[in-house]
Protein backbone atom coordinates (compact mmCIF):
# COMPACT_ATOMS: atom_id res chain seq x y z
CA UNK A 1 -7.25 29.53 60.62
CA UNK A 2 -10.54 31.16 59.29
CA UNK A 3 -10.26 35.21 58.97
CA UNK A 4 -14.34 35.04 58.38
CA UNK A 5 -17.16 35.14 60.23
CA UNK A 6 -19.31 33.44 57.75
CA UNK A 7 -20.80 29.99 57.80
CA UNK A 8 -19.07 28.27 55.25
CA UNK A 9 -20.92 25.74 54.00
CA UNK A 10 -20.15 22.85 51.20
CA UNK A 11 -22.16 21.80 48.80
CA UNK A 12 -21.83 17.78 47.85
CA UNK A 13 -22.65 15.78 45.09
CA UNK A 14 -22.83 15.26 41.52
CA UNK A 15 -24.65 18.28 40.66
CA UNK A 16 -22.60 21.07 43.01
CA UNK A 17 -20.97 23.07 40.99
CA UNK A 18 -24.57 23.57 39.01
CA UNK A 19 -26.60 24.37 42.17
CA UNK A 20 -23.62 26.37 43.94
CA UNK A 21 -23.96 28.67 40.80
CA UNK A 22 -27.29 29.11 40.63
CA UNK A 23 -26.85 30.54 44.26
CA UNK A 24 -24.96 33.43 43.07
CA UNK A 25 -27.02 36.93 42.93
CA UNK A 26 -28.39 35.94 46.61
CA UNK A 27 -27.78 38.77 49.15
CA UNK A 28 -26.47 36.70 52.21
CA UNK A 29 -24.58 34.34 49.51
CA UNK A 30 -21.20 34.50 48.44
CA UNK A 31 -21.42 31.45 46.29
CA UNK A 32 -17.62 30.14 44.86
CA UNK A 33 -17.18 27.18 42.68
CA UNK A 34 -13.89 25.77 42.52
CA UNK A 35 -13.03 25.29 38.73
CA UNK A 36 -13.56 28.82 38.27
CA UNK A 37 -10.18 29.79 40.41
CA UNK A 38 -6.58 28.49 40.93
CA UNK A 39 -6.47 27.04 44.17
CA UNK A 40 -4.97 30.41 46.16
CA UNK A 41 -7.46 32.79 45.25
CA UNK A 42 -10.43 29.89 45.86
CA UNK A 43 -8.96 29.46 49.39
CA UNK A 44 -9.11 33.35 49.58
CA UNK A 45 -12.21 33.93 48.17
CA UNK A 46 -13.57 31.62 50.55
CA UNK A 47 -11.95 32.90 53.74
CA UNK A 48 -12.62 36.32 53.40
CA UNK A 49 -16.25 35.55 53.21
CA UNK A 50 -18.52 39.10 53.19
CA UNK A 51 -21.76 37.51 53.06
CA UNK A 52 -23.59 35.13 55.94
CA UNK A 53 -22.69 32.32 53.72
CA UNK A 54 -20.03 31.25 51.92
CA UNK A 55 -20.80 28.19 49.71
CA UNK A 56 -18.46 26.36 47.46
CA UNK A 57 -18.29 22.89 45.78
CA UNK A 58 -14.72 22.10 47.05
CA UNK A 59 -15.01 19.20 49.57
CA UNK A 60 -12.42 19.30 52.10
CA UNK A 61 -12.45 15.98 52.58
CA UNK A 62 -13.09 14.75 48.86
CA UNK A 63 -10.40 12.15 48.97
CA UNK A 64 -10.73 11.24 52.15
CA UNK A 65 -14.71 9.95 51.04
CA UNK A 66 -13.19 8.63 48.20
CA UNK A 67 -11.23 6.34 49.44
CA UNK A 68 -13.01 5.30 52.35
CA UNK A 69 -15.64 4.22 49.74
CA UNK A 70 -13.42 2.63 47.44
CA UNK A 71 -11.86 0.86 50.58
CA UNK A 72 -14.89 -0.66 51.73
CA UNK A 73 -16.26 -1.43 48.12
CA UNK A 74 -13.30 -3.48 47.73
CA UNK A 75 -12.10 -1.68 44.52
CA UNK A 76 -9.14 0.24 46.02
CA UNK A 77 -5.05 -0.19 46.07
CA UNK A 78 -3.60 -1.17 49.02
CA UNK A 79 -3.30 1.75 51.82
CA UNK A 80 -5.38 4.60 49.35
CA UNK A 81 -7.15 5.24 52.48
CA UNK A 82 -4.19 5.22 55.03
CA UNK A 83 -2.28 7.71 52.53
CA UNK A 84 -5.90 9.79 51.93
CA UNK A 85 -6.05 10.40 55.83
CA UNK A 86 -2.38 11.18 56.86
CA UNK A 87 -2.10 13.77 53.64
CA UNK A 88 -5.59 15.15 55.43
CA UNK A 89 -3.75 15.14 58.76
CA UNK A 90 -1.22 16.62 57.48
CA UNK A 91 -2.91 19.53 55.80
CA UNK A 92 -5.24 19.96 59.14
CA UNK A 93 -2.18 20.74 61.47
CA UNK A 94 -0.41 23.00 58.61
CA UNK A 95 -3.75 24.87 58.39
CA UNK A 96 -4.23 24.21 54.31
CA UNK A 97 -7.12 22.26 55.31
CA UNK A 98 -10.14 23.19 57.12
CA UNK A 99 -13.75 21.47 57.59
CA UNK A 100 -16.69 23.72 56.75
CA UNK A 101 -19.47 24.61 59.30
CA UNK A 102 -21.87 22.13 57.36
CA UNK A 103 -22.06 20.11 54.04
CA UNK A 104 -25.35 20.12 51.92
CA UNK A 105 -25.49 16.80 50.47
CA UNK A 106 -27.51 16.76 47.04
CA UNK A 107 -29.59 13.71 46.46
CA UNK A 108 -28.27 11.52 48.62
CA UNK A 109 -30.95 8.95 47.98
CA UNK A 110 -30.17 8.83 44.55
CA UNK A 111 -25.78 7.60 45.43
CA UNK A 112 -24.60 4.50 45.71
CA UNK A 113 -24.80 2.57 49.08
CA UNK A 114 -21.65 3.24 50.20
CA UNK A 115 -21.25 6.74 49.17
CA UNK A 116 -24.40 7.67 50.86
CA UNK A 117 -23.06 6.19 54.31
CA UNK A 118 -20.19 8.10 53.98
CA UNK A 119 -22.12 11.24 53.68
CA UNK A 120 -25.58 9.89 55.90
CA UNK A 121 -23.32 7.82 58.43
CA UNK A 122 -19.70 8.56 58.75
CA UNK A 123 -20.00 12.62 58.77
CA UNK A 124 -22.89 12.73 59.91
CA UNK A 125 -22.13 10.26 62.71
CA UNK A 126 -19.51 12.60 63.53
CA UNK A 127 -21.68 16.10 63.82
CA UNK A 128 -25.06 15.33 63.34
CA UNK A 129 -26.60 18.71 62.50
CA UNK A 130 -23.29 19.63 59.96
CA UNK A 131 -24.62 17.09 57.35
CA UNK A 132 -27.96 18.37 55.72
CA UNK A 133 -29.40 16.27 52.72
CA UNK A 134 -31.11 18.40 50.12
CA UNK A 135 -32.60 18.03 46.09
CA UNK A 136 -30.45 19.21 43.59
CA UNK A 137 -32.03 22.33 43.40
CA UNK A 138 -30.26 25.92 44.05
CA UNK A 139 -33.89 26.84 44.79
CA UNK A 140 -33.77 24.00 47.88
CA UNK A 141 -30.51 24.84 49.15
CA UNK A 142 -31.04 28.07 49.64
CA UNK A 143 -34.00 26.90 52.05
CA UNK A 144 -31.73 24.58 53.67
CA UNK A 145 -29.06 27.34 53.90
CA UNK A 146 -32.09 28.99 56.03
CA UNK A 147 -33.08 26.14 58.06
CA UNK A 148 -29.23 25.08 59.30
CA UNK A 149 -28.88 24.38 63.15
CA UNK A 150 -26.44 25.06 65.63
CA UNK A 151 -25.22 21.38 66.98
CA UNK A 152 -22.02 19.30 67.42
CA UNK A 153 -19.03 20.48 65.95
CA UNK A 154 -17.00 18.59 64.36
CA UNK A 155 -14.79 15.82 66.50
CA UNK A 156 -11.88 18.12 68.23
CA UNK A 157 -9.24 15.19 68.07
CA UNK A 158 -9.65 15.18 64.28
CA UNK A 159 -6.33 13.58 63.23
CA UNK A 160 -8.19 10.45 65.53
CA UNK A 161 -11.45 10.85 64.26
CA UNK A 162 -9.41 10.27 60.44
CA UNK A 163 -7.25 7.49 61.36
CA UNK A 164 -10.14 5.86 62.98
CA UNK A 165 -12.38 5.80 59.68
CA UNK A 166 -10.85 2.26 58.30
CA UNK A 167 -12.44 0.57 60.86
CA UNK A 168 -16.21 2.69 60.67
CA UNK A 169 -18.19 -0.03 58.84
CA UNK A 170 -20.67 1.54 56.27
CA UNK A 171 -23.90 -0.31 56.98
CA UNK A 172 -23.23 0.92 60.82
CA UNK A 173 -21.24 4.21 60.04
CA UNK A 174 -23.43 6.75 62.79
CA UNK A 175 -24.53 4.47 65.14
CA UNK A 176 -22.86 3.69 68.49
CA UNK A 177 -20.57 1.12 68.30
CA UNK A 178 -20.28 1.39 64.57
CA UNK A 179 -16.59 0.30 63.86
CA UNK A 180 -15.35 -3.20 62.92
């Protein structure tokens, strides 16, 4: 359960941790990267947000993506992604995990096919105005932390929206109708 009234706010891709850095020293920014604290006091730091935003590098749903992309790129072990999404489930209904307000997805352009429709298509597909490409620049995501819109929140039957993903095909991932 979130004690904050910040936006929290995820920042996603290769170069996070940089960029979420170079946000620190902003006035509305509480900016938090993850290999700087043991897990307890991350999850706390983040929580008790002070500023307008809180924004870390610590995806949520980092194993989730990875092993819906490894699924449908054919490189993973049998049932990676079935085990990913019930250990999400899991952590959802004991309240150890929680989905940010919005992810900031750096250089999506510049990932892998499948990787991008995770980010572009599958979350994206699931709350449209909670996924916001952006450069790797901290310069460009703090104008995209000033340009975030209100829209649909994330889906509220999430433990269905999870166990649904093996069957959200990448090349369709977003659009309607875009399971197997």
């Amino acid at each position: 359960m979130r004690l904050s009234s910040s936006t929290v706010v995820v920042v996603a891709g290769e170069e996070a941790r940089r960029v979420v850095a170079g946000l620190r020293g902003l006035s509305n920014v509480r900016a938090v990267t993850r290999g700087d604290h043991d897990p307890e006091e991350f999850a706390d730091l983040v929580r008790r947000g002070e500023a307008t935003y809180v924004v870390h590098d610590a995806d949520p749903l980092a194993e989730v993506g990875d092993a819906w992309v490894e699924f449908f790129d054919g490189v993973s072990a049998t049932g990676r992604l079935e085990v990913a999404i019930e250990e999400a489930v899991g952590a959802l209904r004991a309240d150890r995990l929680e989905l940010p307000d919005y992810y900031v997805v750096l250089d999506p352009e510049d990932m892998p096919a499948t990787r991008r429709h995770w980010w572009l298509g599958v979350l994206a597909g699931a709350a449209p105005n909670r996924v916001v490409p952006a450069p790797a620049s901290a310069a460009r995501v703090a104008d995209a932390l000033g340009g975030l819109t209100a829209g649909r929140w994330w889906p509220a039957d999430l433990a269905g929206w999870l166990r649904g993903l093996p069957r959200v095909v990448p090349d369709k991932a977003g659009l309607p109708g875009g399971t197997a």
